[in-house]
Protein backbone atom coordinates (compact mmCIF):
# COMPACT_ATOMS: atom_id res chain seq x y z
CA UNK A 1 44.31 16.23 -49.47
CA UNK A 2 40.48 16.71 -49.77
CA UNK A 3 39.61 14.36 -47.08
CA UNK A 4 42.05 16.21 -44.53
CA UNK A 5 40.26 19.73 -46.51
CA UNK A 6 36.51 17.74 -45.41
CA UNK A 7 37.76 16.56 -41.96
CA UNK A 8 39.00 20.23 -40.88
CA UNK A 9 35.67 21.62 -42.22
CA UNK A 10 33.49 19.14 -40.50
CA UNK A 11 35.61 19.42 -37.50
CA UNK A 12 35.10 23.42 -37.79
CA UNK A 13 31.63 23.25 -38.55
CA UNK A 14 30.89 20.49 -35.16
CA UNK A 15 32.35 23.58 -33.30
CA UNK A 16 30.26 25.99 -34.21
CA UNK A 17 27.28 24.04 -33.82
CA UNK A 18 28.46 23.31 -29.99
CA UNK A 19 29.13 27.03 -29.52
CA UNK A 20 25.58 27.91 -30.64
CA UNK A 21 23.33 25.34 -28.37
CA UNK A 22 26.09 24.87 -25.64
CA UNK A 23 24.32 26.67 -22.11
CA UNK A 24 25.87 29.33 -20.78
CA UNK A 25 25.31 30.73 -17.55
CA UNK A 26 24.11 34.33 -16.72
CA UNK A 27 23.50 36.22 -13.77
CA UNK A 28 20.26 37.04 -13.35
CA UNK A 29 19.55 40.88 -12.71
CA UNK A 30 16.04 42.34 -13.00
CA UNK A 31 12.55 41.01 -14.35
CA UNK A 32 11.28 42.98 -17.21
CA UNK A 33 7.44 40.91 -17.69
CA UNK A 34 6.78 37.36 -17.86
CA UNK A 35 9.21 36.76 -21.83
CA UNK A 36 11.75 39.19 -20.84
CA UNK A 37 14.37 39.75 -18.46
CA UNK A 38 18.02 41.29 -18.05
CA UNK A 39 20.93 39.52 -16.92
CA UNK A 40 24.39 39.57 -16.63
CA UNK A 41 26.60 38.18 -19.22
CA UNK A 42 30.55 38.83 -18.80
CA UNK A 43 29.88 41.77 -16.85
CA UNK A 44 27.75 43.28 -19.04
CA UNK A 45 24.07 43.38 -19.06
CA UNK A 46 22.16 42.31 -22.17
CA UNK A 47 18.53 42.52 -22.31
CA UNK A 48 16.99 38.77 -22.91
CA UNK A 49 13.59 37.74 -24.96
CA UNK A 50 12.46 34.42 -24.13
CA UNK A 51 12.23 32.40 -27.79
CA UNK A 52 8.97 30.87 -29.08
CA UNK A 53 7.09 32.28 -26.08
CA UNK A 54 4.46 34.64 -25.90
CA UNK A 55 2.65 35.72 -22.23
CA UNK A 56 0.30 38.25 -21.32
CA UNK A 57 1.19 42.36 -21.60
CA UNK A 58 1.77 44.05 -18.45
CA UNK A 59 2.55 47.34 -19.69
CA UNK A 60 1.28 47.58 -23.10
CA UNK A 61 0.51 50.94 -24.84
CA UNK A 62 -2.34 50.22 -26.57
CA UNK A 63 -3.81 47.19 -24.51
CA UNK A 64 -2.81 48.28 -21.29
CA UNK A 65 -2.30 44.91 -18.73
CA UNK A 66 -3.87 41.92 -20.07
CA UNK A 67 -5.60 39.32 -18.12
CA UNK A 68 -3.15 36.73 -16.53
CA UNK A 69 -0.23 39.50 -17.42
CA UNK A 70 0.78 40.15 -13.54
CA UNK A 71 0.61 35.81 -12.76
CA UNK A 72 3.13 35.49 -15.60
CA UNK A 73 5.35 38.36 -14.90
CA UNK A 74 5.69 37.27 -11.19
CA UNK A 75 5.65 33.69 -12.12
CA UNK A 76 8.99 34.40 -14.51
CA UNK A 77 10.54 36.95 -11.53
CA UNK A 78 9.95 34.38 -8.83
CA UNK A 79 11.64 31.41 -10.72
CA UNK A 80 14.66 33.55 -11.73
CA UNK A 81 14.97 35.33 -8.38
CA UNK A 82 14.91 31.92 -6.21
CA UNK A 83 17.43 29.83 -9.03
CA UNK A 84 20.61 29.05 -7.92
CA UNK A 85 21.29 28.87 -11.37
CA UNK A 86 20.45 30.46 -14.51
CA UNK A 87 21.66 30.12 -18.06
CA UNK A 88 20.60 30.95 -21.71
CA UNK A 89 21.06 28.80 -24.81
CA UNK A 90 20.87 30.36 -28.45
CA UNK A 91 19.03 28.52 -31.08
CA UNK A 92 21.02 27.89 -34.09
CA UNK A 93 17.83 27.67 -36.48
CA UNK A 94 17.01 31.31 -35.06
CA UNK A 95 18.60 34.79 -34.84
CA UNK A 96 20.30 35.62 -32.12
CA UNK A 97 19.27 39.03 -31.84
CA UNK A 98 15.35 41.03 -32.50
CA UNK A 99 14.70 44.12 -33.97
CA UNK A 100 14.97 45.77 -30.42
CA UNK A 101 18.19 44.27 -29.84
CA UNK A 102 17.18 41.63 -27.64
CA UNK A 103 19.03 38.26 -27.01
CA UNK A 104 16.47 35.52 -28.69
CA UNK A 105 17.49 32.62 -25.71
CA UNK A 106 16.09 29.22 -24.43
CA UNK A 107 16.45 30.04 -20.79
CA UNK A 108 17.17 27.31 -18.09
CA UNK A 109 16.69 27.55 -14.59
CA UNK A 110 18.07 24.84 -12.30
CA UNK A 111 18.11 22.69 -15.32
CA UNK A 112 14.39 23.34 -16.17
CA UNK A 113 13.73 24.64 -19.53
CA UNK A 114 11.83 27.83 -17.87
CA UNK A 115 9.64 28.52 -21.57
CA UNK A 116 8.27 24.95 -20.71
CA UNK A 117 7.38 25.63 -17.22
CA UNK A 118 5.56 28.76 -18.47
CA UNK A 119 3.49 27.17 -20.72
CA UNK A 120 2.70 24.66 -18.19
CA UNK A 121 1.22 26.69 -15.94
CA UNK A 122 -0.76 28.01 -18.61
CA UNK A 123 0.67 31.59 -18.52
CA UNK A 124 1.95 31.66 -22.51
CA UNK A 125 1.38 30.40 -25.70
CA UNK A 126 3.84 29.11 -28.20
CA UNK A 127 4.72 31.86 -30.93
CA UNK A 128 6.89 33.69 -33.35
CA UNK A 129 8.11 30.22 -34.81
CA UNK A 130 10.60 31.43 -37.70
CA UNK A 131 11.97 28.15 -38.43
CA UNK A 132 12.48 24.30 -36.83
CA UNK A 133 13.54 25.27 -33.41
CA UNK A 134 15.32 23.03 -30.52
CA UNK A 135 12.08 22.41 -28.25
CA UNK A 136 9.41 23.66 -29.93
CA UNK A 137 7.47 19.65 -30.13
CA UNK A 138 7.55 19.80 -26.14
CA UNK A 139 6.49 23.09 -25.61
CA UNK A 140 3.11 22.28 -28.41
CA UNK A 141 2.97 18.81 -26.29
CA UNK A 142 2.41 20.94 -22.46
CA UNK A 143 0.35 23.50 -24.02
CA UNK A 144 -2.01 21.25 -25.75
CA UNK A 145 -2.35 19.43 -22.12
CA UNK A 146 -2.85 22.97 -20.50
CA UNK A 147 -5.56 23.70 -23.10
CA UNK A 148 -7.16 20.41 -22.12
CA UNK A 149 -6.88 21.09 -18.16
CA UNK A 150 -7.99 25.26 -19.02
CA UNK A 151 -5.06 26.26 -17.23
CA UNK A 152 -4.08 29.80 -16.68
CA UNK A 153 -4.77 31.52 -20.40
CA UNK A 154 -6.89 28.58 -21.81
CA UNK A 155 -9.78 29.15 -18.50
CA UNK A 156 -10.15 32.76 -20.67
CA UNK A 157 -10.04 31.07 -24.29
CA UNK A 158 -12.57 28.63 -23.04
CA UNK A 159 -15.08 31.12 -21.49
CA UNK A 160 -14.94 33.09 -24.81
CA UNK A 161 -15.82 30.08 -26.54
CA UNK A 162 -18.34 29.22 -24.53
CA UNK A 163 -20.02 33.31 -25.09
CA UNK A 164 -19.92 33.02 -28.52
CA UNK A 165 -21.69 29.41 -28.64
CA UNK A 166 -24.23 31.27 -26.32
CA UNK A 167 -24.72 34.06 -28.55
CA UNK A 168 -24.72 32.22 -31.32
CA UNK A 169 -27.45 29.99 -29.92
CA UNK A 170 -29.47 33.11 -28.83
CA UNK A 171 -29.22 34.52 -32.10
CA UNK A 172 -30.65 30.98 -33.37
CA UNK A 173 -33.79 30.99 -30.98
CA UNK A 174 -34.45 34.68 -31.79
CA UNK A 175 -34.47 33.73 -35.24
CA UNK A 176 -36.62 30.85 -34.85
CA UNK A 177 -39.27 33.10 -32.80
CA UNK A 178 -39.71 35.82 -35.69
CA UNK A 179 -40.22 33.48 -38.50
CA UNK A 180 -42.40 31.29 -36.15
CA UNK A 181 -44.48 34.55 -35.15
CA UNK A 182 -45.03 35.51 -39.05
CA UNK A 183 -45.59 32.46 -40.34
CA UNK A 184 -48.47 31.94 -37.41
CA UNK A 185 -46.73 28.95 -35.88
CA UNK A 186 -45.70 30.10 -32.84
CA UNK A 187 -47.87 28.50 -30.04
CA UNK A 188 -47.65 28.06 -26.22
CA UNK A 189 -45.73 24.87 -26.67
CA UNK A 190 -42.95 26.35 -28.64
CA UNK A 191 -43.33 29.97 -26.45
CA UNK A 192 -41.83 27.55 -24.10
CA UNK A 193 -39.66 26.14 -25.36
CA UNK A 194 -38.20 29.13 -26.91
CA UNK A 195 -37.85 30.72 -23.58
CA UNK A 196 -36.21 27.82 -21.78
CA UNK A 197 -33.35 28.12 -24.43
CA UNK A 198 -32.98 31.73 -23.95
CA UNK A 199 -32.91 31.21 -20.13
CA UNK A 200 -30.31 28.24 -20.82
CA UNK A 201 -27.79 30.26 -23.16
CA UNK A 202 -28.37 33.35 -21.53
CA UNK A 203 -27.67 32.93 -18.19
């Protein structure tokens, strides 16, 4: 009797875990930014929130539109426009709604994992990882690549970077030049030198 009690259970259990990852397909209806969209799901329209995802504000009330916000927003609109078709997959290690009431999906176009082509093209970053979700190894796999390439997002990390070495450096150099001045070591030769650095990380 309690292996027919276990196999019932199990066999339960196998369905629910189908239900939650099993695709089901939506009809797209309007583009929201480049993580968020509404569609159509038995006739009703529910408000979706890419999952693990995070692009560029468009609209934000404090930061206004952030840089590579529009290329990600139309980047998300064009794919979901053009699909013929679209569907959403809930992640059973996640909830299924956020605090605004938004569906947390996977969301496949044409059989492409559309939070993967997104990060590909360098217009998100993987985040809001609340537990051991589906995909989240191959979307850390194509965003380390973009960050390698300084795709989309990653050219504006890498210029940053590159400022604050600079500064940095100038800040170095500066420093070198006042204790070299009162200590009465500064000479021609080191004038010179001191000014070709500032040219170099200031420019």
């Amino acid at each position: 009797m309690k292996k027919i009690l276990l196999l019932i259970l199990t066999f339960f259990i196998s369905i629910n875990i189908c239900y939650a990852e099993e695709r089901i397909e939506v009809t797209f209806n309007s583009c929201i930014d480049g993580d968020t969209a509404n569609v159509i799901l038995n006739d009703s329209e529910i408000k979706i929130r890419f999952l693990a995802i995070d692009t560029p504000e468009t609209k934000h009330p404090t930061k206004g539109e952030e840089s590579f916000g529009k290329e990600a927003s139309e980047y998300t609109c064009n794919r979901l426009m053009n699909a013929k078709k679209v569907e959403i997959e809930y992640e059973s290690n996640s909830d299924k709604l956020d605090k605004y009431n938004r569906h947390l999906v996977w969301v496949w176009v044409d059989d492409y994992l559309l939070q993967d082509e997104i990060i590909k093209e360098g217009l998100a970053e993987v985040a809001y990882l609340y537990g051991d979700y589906k995909y989240t190894s191959i979307l850390e796999d194509h965003q380390s690549i973009a960050k390698v390439n300084k795709v989309g997002i990653w050219q504006e990390q890498a210029k940053e970077n590159n400022n604050t070495r600079n500064y940095f450096m100038i800040g170095l150099i500066i420093g070198s030049a006042i204790i070299l001045t009162f200590t009465g070591n500064l000479n021609k030769s080191k004038i010179k030198k001191i000014k070709k650095g500032l040219k170099k990380y200031g420019s």
